[in-house]
Protein backbone atom coordinates (compact mmCIF):
# COMPACT_ATOMS: atom_id res chain seq x y z
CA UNK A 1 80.51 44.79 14.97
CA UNK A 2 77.02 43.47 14.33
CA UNK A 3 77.16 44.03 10.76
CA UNK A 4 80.81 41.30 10.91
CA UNK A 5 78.07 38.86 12.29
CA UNK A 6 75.74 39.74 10.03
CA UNK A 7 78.30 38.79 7.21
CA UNK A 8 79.83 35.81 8.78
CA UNK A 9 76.39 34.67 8.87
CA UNK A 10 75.34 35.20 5.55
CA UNK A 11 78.41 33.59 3.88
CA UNK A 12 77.66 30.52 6.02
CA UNK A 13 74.31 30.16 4.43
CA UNK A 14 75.09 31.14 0.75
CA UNK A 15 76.42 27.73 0.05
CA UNK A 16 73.65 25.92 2.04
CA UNK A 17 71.64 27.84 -0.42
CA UNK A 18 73.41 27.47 -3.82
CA UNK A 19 73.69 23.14 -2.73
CA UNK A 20 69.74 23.50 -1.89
CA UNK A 21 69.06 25.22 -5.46
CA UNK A 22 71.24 22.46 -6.86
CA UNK A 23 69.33 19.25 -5.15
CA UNK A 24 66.26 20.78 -6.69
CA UNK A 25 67.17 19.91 -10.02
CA UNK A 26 66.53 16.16 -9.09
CA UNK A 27 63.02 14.76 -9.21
CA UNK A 28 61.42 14.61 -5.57
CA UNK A 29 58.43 15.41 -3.98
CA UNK A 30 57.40 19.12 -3.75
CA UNK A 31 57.05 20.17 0.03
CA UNK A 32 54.16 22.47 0.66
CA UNK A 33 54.80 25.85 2.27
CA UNK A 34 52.68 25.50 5.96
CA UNK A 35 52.18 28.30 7.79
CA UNK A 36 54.57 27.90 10.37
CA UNK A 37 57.21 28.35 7.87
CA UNK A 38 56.08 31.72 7.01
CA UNK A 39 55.37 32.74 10.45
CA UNK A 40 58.91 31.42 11.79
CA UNK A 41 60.50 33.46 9.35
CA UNK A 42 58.55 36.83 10.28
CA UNK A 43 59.16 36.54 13.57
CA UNK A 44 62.90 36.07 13.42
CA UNK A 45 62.68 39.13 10.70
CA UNK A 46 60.74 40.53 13.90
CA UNK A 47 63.28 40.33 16.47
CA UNK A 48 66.20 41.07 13.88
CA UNK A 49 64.54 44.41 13.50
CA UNK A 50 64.04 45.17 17.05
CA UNK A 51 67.84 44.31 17.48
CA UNK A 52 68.22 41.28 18.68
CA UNK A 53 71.56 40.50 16.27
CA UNK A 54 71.81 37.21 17.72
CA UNK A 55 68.83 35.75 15.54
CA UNK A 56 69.87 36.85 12.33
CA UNK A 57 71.04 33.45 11.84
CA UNK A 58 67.41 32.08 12.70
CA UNK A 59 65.96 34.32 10.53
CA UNK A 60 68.62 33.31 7.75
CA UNK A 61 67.76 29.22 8.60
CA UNK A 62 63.49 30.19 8.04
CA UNK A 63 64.11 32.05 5.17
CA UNK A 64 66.29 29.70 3.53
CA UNK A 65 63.42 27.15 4.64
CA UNK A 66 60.97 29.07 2.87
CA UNK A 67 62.50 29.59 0.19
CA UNK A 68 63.81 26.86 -0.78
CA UNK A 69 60.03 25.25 -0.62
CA UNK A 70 59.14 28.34 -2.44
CA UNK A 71 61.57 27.69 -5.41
CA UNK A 72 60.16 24.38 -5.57
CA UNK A 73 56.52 25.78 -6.41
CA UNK A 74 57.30 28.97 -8.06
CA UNK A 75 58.73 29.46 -11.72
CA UNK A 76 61.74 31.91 -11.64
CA UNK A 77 59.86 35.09 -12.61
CA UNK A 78 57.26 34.54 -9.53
CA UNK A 79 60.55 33.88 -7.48
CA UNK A 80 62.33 37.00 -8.76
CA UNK A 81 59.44 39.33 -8.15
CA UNK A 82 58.06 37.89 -4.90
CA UNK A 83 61.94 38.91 -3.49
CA UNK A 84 61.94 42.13 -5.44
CA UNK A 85 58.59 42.49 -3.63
CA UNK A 86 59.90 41.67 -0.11
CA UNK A 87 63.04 43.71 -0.70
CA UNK A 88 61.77 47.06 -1.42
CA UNK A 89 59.10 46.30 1.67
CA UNK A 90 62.05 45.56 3.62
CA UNK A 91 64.01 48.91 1.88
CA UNK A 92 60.59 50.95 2.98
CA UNK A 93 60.73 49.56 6.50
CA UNK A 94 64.32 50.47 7.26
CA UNK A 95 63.92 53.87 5.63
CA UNK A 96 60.24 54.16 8.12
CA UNK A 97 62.29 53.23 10.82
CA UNK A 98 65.38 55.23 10.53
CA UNK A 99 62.81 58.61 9.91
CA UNK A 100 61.45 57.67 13.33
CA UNK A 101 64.85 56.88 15.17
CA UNK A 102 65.71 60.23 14.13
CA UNK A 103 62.74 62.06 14.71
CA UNK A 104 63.10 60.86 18.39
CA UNK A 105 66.84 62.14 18.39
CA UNK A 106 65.83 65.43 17.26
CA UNK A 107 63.34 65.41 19.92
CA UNK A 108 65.03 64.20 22.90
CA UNK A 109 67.72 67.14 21.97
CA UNK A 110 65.07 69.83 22.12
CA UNK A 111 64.60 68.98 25.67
């Protein structure tokens, strides 16, 4: 159910993404990464991880936001391990939060 969204969602931004990483071949100015890019993004990652399913596709918009201003400042190895970085944080939360989730199962069944 939420994970159809979740897919719909992300195939609606992977070309949005791949036409993004195309326009910054050309020559243009390079935007500068302002805070309220990053905190926009970690707050939608914030409220996708509480549940709230329904902003996936903000937090998809941010982080395409970011990262495409990212790309423009970053060679492709900084890229590659600044999301290697954020994925296995991400990989570490989920795993933190699943222990927890069932740690209160096992807890509420003792009862």
């Amino acid at each position: 159910m939420a994970s159809d969204g979740a897919l719909a969602a992300l195939l609606r931004f992977l070309p949005l993404y791949f036409l993004s990483v195309m326009n910054n071949q050309l020559p243009k100015q390079i935007e500068k990464i302002a805070p309220e890019d990053i905190i926009n993004t970690l707050q939608s990652a914030y409220k996708v991880f509480q549940g709230e399913a329904d902003q996936l596709d903000d937090l998809l918009k941010h982080s395409g936001h970011l990262l495409k201003k990212a790309a423009q400042r970053f060679t492709t190895t900084q890229l590659i391990l600044g999301i290697a970085v954020v994925a296995g944080v991400a990989v570490f939360a989920a795993a933190k939060a699943a222990e927890h989730a069932e740690s209160e199962d096992i807890s509420h069944e003792e009862v």
